[in-house]
Protein backbone atom coordinates (compact mmCIF):
# COMPACT_ATOMS: atom_id res chain seq x y z
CA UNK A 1 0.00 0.00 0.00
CA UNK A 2 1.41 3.51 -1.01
CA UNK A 3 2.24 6.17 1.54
CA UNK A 4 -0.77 8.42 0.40
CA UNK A 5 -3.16 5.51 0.36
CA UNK A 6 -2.08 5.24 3.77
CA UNK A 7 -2.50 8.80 4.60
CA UNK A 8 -6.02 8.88 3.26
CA UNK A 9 -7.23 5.79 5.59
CA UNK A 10 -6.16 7.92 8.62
CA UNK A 11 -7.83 10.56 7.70
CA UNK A 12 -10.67 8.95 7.18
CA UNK A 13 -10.60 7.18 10.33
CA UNK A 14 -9.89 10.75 12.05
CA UNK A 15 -12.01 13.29 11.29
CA UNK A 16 -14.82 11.45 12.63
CA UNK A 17 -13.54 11.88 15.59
CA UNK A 18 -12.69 15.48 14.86
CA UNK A 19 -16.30 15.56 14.45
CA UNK A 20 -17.25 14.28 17.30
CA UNK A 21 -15.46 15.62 20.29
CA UNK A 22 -15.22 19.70 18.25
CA UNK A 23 -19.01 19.07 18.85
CA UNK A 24 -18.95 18.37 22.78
CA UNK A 25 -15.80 20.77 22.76
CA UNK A 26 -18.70 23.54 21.43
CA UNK A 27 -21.37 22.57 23.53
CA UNK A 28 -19.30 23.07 27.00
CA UNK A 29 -17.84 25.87 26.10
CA UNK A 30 -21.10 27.46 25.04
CA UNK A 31 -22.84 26.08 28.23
CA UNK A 32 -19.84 28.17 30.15
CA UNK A 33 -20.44 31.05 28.28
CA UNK A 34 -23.85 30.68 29.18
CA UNK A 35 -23.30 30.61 32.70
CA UNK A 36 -20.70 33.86 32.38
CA UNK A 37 -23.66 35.34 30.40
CA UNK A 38 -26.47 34.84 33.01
CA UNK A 39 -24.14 35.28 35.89
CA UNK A 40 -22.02 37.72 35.43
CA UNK A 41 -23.00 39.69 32.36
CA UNK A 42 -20.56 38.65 30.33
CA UNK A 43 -21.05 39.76 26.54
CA UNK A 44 -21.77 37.07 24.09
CA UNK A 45 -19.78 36.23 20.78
CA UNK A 46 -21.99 38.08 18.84
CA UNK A 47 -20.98 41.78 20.82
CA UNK A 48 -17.66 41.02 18.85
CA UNK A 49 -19.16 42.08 15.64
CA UNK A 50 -20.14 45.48 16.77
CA UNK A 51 -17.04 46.66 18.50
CA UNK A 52 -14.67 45.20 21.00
CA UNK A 53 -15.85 43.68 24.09
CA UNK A 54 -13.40 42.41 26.77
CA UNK A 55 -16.28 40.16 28.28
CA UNK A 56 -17.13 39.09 24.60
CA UNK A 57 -13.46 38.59 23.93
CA UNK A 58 -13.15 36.46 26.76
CA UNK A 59 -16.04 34.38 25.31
CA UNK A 60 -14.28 34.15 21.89
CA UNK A 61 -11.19 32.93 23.84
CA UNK A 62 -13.57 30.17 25.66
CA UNK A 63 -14.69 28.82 22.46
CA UNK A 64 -10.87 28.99 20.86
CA UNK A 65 -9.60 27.17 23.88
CA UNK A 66 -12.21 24.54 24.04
CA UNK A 67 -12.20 23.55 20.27
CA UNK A 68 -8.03 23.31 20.38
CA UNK A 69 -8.76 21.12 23.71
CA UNK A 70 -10.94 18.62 22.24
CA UNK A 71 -8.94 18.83 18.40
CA UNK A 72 -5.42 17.59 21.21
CA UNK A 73 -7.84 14.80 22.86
CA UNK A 74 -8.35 13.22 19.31
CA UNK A 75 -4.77 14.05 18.29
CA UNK A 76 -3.54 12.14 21.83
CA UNK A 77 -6.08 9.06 21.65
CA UNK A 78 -5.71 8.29 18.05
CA UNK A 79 -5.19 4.68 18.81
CA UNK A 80 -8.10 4.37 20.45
CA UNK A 81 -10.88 2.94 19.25
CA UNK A 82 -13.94 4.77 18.02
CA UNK A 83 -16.24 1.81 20.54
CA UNK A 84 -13.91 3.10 23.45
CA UNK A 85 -14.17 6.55 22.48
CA UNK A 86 -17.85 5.85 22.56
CA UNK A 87 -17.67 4.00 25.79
CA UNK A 88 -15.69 6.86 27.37
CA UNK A 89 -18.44 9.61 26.27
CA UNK A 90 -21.38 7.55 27.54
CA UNK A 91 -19.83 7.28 31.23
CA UNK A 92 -19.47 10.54 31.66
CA UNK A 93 -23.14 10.80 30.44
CA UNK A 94 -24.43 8.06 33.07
CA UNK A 95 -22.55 9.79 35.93
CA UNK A 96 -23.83 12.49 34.90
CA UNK A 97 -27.39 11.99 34.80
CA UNK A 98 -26.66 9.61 38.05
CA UNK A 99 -25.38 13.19 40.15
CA UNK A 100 -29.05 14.04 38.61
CA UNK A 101 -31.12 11.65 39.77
CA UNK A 102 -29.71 11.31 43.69
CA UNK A 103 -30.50 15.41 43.30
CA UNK A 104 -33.62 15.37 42.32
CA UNK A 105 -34.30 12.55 44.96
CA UNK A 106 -32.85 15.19 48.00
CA UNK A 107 -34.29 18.14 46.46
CA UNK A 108 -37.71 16.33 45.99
CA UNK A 109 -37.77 15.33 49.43
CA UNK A 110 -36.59 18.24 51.32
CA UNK A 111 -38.69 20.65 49.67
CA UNK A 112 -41.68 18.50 49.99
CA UNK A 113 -40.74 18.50 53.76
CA UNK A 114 -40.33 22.38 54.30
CA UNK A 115 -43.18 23.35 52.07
CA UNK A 116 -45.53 20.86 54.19
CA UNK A 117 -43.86 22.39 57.48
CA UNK A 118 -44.78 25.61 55.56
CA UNK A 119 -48.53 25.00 54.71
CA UNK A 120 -49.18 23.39 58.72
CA UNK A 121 -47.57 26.61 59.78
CA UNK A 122 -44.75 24.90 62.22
CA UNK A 123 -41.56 26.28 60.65
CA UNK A 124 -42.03 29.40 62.02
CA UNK A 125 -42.10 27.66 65.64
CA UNK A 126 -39.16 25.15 64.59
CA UNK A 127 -36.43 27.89 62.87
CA UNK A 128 -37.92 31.03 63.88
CA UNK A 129 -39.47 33.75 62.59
CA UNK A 130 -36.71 35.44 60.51
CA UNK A 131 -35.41 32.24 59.28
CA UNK A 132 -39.09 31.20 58.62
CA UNK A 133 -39.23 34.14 56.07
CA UNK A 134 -36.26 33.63 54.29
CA UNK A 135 -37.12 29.85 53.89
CA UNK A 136 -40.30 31.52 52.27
CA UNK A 137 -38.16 33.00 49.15
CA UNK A 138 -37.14 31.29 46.27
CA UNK A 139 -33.32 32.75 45.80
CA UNK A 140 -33.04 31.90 49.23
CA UNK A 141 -33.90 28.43 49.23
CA UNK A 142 -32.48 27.77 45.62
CA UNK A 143 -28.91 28.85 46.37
CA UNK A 144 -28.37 27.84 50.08
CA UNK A 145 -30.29 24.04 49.69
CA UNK A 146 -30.85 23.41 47.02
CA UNK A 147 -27.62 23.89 45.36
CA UNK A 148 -25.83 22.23 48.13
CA UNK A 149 -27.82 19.23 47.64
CA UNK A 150 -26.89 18.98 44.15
CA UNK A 151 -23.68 19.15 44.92
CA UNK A 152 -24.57 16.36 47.89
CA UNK A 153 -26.10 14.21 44.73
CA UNK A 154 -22.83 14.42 42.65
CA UNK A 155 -20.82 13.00 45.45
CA UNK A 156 -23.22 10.25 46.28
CA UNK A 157 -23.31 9.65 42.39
CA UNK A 158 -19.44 8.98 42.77
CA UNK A 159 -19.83 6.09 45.10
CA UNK A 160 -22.91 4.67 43.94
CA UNK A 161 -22.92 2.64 40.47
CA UNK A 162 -26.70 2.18 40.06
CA UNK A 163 -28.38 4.53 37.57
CA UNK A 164 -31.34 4.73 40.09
CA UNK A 165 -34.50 5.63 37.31
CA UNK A 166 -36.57 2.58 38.19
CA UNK A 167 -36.28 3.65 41.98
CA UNK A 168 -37.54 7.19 40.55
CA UNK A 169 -40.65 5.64 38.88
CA UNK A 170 -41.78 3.50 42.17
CA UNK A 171 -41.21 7.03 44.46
CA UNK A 172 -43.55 8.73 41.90
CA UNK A 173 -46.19 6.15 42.43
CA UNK A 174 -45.56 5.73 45.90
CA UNK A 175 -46.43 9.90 45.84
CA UNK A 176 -49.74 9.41 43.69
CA UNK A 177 -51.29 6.92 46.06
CA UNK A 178 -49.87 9.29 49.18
CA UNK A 179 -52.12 12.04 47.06
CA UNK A 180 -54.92 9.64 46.31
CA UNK A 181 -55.04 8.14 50.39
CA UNK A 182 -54.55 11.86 51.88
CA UNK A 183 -57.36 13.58 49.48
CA UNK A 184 -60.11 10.87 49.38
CA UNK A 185 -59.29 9.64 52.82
CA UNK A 186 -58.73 12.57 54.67
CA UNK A 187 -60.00 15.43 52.39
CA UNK A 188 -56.74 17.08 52.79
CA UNK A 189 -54.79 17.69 49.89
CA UNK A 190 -52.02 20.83 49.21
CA UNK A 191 -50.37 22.00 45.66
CA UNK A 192 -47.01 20.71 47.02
CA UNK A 193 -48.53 17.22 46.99
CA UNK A 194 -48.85 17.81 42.61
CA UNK A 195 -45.58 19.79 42.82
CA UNK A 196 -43.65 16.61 43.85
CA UNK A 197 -44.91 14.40 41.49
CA UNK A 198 -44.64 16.46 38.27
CA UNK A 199 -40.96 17.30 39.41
CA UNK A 200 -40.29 13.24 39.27
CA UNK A 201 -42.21 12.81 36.50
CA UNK A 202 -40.25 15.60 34.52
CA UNK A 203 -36.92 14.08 35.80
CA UNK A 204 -37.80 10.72 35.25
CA UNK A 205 -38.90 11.25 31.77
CA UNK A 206 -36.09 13.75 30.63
CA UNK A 207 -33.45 12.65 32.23
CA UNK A 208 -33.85 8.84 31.29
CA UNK A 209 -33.97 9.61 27.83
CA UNK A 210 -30.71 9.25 26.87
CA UNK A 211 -29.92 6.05 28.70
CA UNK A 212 -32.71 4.68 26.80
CA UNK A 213 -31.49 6.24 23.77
CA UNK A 214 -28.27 4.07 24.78
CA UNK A 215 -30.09 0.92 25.01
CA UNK A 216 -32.28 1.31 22.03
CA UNK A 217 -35.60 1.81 23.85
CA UNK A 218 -37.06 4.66 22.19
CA UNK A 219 -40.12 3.76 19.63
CA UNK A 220 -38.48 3.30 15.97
CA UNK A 221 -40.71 4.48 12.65
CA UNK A 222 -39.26 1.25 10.92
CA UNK A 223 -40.39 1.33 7.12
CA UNK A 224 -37.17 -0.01 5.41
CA UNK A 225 -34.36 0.00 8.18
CA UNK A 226 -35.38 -4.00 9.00
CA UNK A 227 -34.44 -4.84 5.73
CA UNK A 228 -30.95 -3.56 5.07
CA UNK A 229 -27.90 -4.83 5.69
CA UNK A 230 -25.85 -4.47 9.20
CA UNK A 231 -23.55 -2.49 7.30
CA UNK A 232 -26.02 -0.12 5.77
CA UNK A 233 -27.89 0.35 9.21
CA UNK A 234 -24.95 1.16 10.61
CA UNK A 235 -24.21 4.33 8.64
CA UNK A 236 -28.22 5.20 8.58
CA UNK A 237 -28.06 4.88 12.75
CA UNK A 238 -24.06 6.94 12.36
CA UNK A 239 -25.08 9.93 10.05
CA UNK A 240 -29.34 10.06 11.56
CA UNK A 241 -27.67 10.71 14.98
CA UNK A 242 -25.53 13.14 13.81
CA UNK A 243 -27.77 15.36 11.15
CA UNK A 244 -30.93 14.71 12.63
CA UNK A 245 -30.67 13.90 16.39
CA UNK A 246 -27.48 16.38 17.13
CA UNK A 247 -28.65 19.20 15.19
CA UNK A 248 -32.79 18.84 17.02
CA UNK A 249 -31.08 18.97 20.20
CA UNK A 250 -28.84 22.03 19.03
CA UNK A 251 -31.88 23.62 18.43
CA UNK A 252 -33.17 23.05 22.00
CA UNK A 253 -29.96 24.10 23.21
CA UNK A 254 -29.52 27.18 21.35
CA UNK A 255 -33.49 28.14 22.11
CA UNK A 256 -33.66 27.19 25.60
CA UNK A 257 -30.60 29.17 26.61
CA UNK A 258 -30.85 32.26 24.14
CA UNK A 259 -29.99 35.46 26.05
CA UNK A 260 -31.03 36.05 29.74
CA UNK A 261 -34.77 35.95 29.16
CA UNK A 262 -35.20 32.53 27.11
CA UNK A 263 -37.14 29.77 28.61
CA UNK A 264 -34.43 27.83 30.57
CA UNK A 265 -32.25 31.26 31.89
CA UNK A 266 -34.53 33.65 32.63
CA UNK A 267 -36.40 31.15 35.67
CA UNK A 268 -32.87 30.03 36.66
CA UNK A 269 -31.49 33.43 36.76
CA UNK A 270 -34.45 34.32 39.58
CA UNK A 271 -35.09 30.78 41.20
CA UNK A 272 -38.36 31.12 39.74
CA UNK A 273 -40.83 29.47 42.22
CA UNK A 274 -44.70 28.45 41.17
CA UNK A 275 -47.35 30.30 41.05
CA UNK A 276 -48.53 29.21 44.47
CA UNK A 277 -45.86 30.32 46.56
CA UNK A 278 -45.21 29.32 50.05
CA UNK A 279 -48.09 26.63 49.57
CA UNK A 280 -45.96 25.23 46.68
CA UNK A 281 -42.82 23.37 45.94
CA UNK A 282 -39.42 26.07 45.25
CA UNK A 283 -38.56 23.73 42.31
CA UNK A 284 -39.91 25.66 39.08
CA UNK A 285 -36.72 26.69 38.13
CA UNK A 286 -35.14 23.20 38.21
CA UNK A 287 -38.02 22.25 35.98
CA UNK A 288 -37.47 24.93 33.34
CA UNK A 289 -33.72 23.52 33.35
CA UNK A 290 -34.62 19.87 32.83
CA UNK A 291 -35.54 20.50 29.52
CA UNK A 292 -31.51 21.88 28.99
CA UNK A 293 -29.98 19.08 30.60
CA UNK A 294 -32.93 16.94 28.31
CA UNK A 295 -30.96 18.45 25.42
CA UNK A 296 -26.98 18.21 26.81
CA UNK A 297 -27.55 14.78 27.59
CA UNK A 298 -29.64 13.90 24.58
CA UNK A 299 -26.81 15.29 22.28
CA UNK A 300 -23.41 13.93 23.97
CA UNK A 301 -25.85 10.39 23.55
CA UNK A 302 -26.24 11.22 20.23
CA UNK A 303 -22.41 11.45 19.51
CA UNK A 304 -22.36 8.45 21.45
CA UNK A 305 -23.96 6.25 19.12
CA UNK A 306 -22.38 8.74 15.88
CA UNK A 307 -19.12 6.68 17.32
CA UNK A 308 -20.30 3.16 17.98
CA UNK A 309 -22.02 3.64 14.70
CA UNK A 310 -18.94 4.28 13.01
CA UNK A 311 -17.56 1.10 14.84
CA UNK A 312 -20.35 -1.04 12.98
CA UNK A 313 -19.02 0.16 9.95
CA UNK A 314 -15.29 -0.47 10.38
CA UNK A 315 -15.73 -3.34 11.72
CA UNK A 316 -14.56 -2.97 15.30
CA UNK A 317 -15.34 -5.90 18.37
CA UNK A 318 -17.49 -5.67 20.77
CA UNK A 319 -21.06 -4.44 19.07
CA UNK A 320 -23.77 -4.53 22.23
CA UNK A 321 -26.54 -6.40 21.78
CA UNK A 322 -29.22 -4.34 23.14
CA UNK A 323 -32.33 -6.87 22.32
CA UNK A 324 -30.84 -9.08 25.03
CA UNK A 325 -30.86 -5.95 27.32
CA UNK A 326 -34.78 -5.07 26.49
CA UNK A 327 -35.64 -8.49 26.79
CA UNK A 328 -36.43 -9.38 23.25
């Protein structure tokens, strides 16, 4: 084989990959941006084309630094495969969405606990009055519990391996029949009650999806793809993820955190509480930014299978075989 023959295989097995990770490279940086945006008011890229910006600068330099980051990661693990480059991406995503289940779980509970200490009128007589008040306000309660039990759920994420959603689904029942026993029962029934189980349900729901993604579980419009060859499948699952399932959840991204008053930012950026106040669950906010973490998570997934796609085609061990995991 000649030298450039040679030279043409490596870049075809390489800029794949370039593909890839310049994608999650893109999305972190922009999500720091975001943050920097929201935050601290720094200027986004597009200030740059009006005039200088040292915030907006900074941003530019974010999304310089990030892309050269991920283009040395492919440079540095070109031996890898692209099914451990795929396995590599899709732990980080489980963690990930691990951290967010154990925080949901502690946030879920907690908050159902103060706002039922709230609605009984005890907290006062348990903290005080002052403390009573403050517990009463959303950027109070947002930033000083419920961000430490995130942080709480990333470090019990760390030590425990189990992904946790089935757990998730019996809570939310277990919650319906508490609703069901306490209003038909007992004639008692508070918006917190509802609160709790639509947060679950929203967690459970968006923050599963990619793990089912993983495992193949999602519903399939199958008109030809039976029929074709493993081969062929392989580059219809490879280039769908890419064009059609990264770019729809670029879309999400790009809408749901567009400028300090989108969807997603502009309840985060005010820990945005419902409409029922003290009588409600703080957790509105966290629900607005399920549907982001829907879309991070849904995207990194999708590179996921771009790369174990590309693994069907070349050929590479070690193909899952996810009817055994559904049961089929």
């Amino acid at each position: 084989m000649t030298d450039s023959a040679m030279n043409g295989q490596a870049v075809d097995r390489v800029w794949k990959r370039y593909l890839g990770w310049t994608t999650v490279s893109l999305l972190v940086a922009f999500l720091i941006n975001n943050f920097l945006n929201i935050y601290f008011g720094f200027e986004r890229l597009s200030s740059l084309f009006t005039g200088f910006s040292y915030t907006g600068s900074i941003t530019l330099f974010i999304y310089i630094a990030f892309i050269a980051l991920g283009m040395w990661y492919v440079n540095s693990s070109v031996n890898e495969s692209y099914r451990d480059q795929a396995k590599k991406l899709h732990g980080f995503n489980v963690y990930f969405l691990r951290g967010c289940f154990f925080a949901v779980l502690f946030i879920g509970c907690i908050d159902f606990f103060l706002a039922l200490l709230r609605s009984i009128d005890v907290l006062k007589l348990l903290v005080g009055e002052t403390t009573s008040r403050a517990l009463g306000l959303g950027n109070v309660v947002g930033p000083y519990i419920h961000v430490p039990l995130i942080v709480l759920g990333f470090i019990v994420a760390n030590f425990s391996k189990t992904l946790g959603w089935t757990w998730l689904a019996l809570l939310i029942v277990f919650a319906e029949l508490v609703i069901v026993i306490s209003r038909y029962l007992f004639s008692y029934e508070q918006s917190f009650m509802a609160d709790l189980v639509r947060y679950w349900y929203a967690a459970l729901f968006l923050f599963a999806s990619a793990y089912t993604l993983y495992d193949e579980g999602h519903v399939r419009v199958d008109v030809v793809y039976a029929g074709l060859s493993e081969k062929v499948k392989a580059y219809v699952n490879a280039w769908g993820s890419y064009i059609l399932g990264v770019v729809t959840m670029v879309v999400i991204v790009l809408i749901g955190f567009n400028g300090k008053t989108s969807i997603i930012n502009s309840p985060l950026l005010v820990f945005e509480i419902t409409n029922q106040g003290i009588n409600g669950m703080f957790i509105k906010y966290q629900m607005a930014m399920f549907l982001g973490i829907f879309g991070v998570t849904m995207m990194v997934q999708f590179i996921v299978q771009f790369f174990d796609s590309i693994a069907d085609i070349n050929g590479e061990p070690g193909k899952r075989d996810t009817s055994i995991q559904l049961g089929h």
